[in-house]
PDB file of N, CA and C in Angstrom:
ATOM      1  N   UNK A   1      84.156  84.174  99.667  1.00  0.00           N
ATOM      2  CA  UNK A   1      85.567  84.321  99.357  1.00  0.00           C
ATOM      3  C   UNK A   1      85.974  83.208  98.398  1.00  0.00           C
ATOM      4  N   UNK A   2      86.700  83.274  97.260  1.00  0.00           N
ATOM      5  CA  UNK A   2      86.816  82.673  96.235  1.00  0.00           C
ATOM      6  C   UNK A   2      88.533  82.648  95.644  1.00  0.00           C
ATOM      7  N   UNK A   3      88.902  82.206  95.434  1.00  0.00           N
ATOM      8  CA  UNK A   3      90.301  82.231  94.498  1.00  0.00           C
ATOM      9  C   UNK A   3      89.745  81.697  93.309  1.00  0.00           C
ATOM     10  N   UNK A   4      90.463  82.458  92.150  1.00  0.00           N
ATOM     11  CA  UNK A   4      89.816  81.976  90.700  1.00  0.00           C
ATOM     12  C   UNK A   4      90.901  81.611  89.815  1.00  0.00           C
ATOM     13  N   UNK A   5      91.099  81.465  89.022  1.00  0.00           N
ATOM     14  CA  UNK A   5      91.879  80.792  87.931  1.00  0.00           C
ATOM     15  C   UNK A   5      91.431  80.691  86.783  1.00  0.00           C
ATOM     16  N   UNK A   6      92.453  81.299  85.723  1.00  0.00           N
ATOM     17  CA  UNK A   6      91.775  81.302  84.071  1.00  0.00           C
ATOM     18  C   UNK A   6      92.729  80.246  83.592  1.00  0.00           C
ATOM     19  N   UNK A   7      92.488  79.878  82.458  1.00  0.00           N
ATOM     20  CA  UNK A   7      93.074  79.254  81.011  1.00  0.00           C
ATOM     21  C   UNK A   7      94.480  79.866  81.448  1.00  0.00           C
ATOM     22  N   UNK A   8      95.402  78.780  81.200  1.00  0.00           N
ATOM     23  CA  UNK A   8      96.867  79.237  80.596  1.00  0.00           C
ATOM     24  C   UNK A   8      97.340  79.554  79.404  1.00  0.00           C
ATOM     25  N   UNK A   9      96.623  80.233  79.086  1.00  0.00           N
ATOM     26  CA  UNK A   9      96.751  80.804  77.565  1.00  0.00           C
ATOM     27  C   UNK A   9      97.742  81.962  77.204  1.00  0.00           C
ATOM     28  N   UNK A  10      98.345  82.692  78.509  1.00  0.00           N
ATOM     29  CA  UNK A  10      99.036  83.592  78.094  1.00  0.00           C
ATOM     30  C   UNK A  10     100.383  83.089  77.930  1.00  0.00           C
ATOM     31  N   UNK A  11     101.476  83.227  76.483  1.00  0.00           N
ATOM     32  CA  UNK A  11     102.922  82.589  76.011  1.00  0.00           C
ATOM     33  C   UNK A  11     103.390  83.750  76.899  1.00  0.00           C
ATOM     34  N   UNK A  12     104.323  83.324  77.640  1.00  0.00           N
ATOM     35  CA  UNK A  12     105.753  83.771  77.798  1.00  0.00           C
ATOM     36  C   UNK A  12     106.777  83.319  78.256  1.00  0.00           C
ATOM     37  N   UNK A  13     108.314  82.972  77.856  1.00  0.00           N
ATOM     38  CA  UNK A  13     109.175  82.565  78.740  1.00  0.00           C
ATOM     39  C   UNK A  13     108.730  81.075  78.755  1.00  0.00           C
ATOM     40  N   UNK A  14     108.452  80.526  77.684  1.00  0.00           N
ATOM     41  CA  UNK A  14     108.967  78.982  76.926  1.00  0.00           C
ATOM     42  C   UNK A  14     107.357  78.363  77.546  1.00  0.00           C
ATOM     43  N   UNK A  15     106.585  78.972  77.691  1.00  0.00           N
ATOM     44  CA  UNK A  15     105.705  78.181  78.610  1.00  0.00           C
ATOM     45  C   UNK A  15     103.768  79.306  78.555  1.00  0.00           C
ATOM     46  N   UNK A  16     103.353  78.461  79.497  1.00  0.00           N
ATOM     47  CA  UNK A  16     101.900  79.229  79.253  1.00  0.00           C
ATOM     48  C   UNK A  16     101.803  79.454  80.149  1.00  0.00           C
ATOM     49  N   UNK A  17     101.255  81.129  81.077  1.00  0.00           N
ATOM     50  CA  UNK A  17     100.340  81.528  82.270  1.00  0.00           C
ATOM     51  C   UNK A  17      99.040  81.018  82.254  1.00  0.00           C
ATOM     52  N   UNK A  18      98.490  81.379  83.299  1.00  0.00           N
ATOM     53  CA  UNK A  18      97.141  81.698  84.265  1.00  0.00           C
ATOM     54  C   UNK A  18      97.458  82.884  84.902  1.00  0.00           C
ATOM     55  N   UNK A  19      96.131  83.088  85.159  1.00  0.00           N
ATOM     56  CA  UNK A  19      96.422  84.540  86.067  1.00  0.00           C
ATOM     57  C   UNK A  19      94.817  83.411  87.620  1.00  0.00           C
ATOM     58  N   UNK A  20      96.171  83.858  88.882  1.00  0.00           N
ATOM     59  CA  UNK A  20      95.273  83.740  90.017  1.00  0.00           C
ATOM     60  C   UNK A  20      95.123  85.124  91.238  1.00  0.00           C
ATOM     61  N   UNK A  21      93.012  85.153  90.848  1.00  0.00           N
ATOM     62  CA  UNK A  21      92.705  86.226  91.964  1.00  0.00           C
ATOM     63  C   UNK A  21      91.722  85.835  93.086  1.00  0.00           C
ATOM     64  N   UNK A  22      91.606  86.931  93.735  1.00  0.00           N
ATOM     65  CA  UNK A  22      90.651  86.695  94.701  1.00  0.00           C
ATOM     66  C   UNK A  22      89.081  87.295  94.394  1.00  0.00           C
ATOM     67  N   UNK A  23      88.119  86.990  94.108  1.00  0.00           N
ATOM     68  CA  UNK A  23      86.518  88.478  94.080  1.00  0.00           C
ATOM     69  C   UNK A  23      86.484  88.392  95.366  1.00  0.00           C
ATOM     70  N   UNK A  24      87.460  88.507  96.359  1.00  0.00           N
ATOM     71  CA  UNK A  24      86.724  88.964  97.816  1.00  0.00           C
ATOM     72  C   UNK A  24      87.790  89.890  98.452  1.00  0.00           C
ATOM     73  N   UNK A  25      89.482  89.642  98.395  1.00  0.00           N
ATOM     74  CA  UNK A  25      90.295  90.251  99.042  1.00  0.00           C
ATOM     75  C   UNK A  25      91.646  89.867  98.732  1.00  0.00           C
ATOM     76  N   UNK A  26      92.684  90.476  98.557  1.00  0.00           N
ATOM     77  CA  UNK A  26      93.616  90.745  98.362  1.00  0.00           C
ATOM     78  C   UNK A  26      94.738  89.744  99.165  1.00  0.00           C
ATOM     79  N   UNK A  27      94.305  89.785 100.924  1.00  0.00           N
ATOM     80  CA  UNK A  27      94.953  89.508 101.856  1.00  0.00           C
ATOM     81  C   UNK A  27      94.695  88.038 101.337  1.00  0.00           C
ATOM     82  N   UNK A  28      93.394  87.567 100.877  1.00  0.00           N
ATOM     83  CA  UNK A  28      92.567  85.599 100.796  1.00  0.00           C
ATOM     84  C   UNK A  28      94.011  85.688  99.865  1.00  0.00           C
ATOM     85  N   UNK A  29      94.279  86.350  98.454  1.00  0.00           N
ATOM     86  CA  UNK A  29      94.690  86.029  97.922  1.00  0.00           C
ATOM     87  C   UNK A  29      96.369  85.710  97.773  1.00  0.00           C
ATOM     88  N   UNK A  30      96.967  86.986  99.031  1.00  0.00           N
ATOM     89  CA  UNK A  30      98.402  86.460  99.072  1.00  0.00           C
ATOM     90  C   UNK A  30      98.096  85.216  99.987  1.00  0.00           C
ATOM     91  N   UNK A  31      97.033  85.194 100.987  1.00  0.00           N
ATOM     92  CA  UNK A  31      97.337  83.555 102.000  1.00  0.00           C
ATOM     93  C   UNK A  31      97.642  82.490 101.119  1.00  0.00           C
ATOM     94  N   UNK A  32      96.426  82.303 100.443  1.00  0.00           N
ATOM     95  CA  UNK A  32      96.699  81.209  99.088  1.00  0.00           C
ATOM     96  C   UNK A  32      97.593  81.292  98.360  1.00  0.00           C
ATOM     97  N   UNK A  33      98.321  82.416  97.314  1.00  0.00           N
ATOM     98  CA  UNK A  33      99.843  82.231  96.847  1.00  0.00           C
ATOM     99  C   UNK A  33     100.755  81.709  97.916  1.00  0.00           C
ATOM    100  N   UNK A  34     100.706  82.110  99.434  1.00  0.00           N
ATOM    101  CA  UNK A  34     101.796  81.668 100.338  1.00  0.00           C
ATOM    102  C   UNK A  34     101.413  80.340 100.473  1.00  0.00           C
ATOM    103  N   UNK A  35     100.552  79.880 100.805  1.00  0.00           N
ATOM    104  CA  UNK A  35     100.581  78.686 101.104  1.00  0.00           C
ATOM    105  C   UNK A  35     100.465  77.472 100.085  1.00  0.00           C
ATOM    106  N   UNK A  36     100.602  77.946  99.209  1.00  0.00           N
ATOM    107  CA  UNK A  36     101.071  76.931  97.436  1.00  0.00           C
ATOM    108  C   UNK A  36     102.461  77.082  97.219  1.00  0.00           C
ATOM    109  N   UNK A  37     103.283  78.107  97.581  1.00  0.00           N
ATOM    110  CA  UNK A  37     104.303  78.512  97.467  1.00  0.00           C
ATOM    111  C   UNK A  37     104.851  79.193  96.183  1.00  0.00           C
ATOM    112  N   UNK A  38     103.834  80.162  95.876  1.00  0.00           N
ATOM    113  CA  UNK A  38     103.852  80.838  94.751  1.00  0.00           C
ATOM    114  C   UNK A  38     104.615  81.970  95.246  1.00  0.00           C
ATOM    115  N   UNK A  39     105.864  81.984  94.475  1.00  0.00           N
ATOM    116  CA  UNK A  39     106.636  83.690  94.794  1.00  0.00           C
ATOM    117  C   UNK A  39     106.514  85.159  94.787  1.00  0.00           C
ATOM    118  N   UNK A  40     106.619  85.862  95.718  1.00  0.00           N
ATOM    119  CA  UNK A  40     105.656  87.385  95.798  1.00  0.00           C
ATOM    120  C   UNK A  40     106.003  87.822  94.575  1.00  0.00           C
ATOM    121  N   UNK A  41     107.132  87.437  93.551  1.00  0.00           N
ATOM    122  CA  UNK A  41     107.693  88.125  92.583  1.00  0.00           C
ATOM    123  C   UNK A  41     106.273  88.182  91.594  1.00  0.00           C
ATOM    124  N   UNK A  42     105.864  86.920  91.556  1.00  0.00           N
ATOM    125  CA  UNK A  42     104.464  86.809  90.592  1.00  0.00           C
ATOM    126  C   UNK A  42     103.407  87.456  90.795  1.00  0.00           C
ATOM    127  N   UNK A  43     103.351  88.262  91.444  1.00  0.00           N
ATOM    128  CA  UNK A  43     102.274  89.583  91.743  1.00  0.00           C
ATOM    129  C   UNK A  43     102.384  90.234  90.783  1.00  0.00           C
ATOM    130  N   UNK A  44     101.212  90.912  90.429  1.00  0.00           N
ATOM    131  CA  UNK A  44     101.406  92.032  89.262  1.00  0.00           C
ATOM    132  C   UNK A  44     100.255  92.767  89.885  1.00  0.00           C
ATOM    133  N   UNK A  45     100.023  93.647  90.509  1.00  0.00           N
ATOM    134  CA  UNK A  45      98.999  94.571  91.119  1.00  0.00           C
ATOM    135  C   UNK A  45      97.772  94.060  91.325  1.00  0.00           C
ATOM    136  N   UNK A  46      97.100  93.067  90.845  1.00  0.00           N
ATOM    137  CA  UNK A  46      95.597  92.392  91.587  1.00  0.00           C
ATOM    138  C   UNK A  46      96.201  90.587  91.064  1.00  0.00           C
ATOM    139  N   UNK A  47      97.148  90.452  90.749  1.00  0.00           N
ATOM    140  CA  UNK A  47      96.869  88.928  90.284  1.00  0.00           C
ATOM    141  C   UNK A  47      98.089  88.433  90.054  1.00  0.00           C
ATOM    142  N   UNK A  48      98.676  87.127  90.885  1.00  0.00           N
ATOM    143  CA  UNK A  48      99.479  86.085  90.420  1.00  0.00           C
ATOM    144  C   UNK A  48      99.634  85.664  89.286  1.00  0.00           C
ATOM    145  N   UNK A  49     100.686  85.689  88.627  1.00  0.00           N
ATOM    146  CA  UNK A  49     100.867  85.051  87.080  1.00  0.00           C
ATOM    147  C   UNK A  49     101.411  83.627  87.428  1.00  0.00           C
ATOM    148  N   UNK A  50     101.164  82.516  87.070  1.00  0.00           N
ATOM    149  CA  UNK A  50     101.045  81.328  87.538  1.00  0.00           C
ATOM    150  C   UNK A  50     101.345  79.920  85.941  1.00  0.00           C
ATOM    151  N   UNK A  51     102.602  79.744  85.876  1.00  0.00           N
ATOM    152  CA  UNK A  51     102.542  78.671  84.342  1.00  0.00           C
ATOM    153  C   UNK A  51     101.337  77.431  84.724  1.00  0.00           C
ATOM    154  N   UNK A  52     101.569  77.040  83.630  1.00  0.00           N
ATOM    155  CA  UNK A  52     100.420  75.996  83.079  1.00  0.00           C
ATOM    156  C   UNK A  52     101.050  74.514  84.015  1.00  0.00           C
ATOM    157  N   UNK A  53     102.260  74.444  84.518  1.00  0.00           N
ATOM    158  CA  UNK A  53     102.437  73.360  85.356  1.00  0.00           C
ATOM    159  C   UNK A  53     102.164  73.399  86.452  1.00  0.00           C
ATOM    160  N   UNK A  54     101.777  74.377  86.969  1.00  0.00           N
ATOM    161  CA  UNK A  54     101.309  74.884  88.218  1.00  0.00           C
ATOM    162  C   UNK A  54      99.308  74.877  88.747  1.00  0.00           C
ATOM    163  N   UNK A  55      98.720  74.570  86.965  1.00  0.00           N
ATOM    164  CA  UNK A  55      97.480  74.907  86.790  1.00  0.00           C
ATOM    165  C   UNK A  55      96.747  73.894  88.022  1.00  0.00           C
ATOM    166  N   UNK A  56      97.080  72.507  87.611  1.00  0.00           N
ATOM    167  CA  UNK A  56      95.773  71.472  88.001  1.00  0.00           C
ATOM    168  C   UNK A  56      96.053  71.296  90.177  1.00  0.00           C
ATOM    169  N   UNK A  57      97.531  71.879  90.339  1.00  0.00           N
ATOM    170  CA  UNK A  57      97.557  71.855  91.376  1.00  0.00           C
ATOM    171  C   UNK A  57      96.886  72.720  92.238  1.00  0.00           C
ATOM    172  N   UNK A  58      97.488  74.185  91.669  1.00  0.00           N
ATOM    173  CA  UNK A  58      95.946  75.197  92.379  1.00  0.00           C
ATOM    174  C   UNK A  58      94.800  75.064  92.118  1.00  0.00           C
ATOM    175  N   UNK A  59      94.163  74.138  91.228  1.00  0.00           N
ATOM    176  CA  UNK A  59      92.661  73.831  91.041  1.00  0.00           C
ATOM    177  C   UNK A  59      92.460  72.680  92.486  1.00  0.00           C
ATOM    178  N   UNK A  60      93.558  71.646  92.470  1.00  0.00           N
ATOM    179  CA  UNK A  60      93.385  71.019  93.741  1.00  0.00           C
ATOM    180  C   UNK A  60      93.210  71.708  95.168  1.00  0.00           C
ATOM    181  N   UNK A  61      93.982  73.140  94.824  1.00  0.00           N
ATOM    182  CA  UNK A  61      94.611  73.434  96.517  1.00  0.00           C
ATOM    183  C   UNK A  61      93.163  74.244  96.635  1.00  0.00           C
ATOM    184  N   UNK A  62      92.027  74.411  95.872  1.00  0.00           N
ATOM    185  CA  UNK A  62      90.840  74.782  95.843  1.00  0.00           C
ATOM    186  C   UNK A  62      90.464  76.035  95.121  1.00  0.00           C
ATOM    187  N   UNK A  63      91.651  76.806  93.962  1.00  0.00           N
ATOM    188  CA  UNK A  63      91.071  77.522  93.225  1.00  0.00           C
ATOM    189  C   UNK A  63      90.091  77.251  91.937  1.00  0.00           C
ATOM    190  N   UNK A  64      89.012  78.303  91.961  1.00  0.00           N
ATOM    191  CA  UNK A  64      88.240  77.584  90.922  1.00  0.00           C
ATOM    192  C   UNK A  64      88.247  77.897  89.607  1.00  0.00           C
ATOM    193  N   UNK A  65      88.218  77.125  88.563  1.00  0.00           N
ATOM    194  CA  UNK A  65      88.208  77.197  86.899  1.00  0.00           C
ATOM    195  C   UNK A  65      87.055  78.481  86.859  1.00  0.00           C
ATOM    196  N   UNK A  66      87.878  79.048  86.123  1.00  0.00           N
ATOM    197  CA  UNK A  66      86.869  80.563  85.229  1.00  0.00           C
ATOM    198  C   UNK A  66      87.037  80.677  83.494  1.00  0.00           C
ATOM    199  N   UNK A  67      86.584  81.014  82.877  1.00  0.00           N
ATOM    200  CA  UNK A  67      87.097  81.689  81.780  1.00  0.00           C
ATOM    201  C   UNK A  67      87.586  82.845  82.075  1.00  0.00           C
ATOM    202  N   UNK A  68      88.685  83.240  81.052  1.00  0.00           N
ATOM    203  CA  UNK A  68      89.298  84.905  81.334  1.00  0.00           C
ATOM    204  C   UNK A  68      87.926  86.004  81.211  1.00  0.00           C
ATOM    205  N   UNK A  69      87.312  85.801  80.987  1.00  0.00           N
ATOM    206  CA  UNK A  69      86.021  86.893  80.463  1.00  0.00           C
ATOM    207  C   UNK A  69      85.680  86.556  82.557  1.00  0.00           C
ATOM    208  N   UNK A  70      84.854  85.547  82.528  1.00  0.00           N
ATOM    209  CA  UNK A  70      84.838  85.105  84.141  1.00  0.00           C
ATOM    210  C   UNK A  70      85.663  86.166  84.850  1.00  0.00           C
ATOM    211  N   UNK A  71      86.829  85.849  84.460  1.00  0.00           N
ATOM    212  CA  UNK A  71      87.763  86.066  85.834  1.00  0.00           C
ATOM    213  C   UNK A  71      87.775  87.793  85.680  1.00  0.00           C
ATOM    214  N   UNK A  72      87.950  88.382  84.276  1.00  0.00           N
ATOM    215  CA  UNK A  72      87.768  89.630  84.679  1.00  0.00           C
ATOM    216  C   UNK A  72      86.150  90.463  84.914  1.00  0.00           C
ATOM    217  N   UNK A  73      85.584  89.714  84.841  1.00  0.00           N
ATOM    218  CA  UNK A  73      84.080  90.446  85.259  1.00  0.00           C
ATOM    219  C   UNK A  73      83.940  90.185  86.667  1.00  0.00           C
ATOM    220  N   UNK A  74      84.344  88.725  87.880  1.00  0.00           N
ATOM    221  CA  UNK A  74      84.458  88.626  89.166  1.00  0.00           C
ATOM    222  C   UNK A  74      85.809  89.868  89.174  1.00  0.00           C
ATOM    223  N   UNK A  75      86.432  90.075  88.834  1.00  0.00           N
ATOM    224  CA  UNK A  75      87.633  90.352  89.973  1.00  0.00           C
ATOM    225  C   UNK A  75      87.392  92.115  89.265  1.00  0.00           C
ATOM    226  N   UNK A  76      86.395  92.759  88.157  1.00  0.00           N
ATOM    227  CA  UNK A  76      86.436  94.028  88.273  1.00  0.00           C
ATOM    228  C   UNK A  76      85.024  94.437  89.469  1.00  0.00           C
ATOM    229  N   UNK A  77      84.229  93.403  89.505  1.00  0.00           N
ATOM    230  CA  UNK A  77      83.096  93.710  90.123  1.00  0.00           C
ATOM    231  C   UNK A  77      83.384  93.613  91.718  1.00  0.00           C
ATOM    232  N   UNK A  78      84.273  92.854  92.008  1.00  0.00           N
ATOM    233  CA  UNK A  78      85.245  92.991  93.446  1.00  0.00           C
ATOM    234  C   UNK A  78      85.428  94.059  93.801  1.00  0.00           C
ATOM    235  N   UNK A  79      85.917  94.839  93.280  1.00  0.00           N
ATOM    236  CA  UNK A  79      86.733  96.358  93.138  1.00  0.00           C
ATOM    237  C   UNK A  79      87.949  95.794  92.948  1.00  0.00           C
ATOM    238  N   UNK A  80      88.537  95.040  92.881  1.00  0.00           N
ATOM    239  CA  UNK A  80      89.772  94.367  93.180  1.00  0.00           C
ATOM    240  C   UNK A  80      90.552  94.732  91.943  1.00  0.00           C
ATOM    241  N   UNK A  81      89.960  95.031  90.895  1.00  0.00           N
ATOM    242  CA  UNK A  81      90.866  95.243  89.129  1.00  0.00           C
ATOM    243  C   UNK A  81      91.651  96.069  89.475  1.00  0.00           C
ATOM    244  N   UNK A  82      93.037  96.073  88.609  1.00  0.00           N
ATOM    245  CA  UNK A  82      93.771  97.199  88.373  1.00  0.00           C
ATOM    246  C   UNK A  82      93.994  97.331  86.881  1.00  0.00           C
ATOM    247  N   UNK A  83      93.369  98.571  86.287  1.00  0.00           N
ATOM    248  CA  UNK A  83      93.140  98.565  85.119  1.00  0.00           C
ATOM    249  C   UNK A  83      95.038  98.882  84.663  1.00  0.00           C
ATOM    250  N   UNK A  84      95.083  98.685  83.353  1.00  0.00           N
ATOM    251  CA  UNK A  84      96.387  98.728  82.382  1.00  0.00           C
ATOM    252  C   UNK A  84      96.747 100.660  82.565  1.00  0.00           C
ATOM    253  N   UNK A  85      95.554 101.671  82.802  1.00  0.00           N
ATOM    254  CA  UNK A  85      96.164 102.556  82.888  1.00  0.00           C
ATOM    255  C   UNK A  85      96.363 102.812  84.067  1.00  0.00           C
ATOM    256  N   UNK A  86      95.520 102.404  85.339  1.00  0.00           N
ATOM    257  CA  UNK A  86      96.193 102.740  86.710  1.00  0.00           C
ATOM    258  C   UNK A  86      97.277 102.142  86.693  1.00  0.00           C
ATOM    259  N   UNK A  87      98.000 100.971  86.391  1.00  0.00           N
ATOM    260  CA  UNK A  87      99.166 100.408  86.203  1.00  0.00           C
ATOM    261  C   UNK A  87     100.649 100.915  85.819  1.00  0.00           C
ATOM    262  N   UNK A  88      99.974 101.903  84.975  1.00  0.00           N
ATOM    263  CA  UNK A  88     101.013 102.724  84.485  1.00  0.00           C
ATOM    264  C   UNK A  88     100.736 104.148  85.015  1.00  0.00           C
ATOM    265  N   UNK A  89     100.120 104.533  86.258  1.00  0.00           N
ATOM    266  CA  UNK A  89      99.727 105.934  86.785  1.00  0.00           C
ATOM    267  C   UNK A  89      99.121 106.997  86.361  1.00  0.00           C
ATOM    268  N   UNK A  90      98.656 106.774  85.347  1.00  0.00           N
ATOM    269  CA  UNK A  90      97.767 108.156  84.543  1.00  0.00           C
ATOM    270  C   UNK A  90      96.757 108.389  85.336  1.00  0.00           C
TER     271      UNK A  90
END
């Protein structure tokens, strides 16, 4: 069981994301948003969107550094992905 963490590379809203998942389970992964105190609002169907001030602390609270390539090859090989078109229901 793993929590992962990419680069804050994604701009939005004056600032930079991360995206945080689980390659094991869903449930590992809301425990860990709850207990960092990351808001359910930051869910987006498999993954916490998380700014760049937030980064070095969830690396402390024990998520681990990935590259985005990383993080989406663990978290599609999970089953855990939600691709851009299941997202939108096609």
């Amino acid at each position: 069981m793993t929590v992962l963490i990419d680069q804050a590379i994604w701009p939005a809203h004056n600032t930079l994301w991360a995206h945080l998942v689980s390659d094991s389970s869903l449930a590992e992964l809301h425990e860990f948003a709850a207990a960092a105190k990351i808001p359910p609002r930051s869910f987006d169907h498999d993954h916490y969107d998380v700014p760049v001030a937030r980064w070095h602390e969830l690396v402390s609270r024990g998520a681990e550094p990935v590259t985005v390539r990383q993080l989406v090859e663990r978290l599609r090989d999970s089953g855990l992905r939600v691709t851009q078109k299941q997202k939108r229901g096609l």
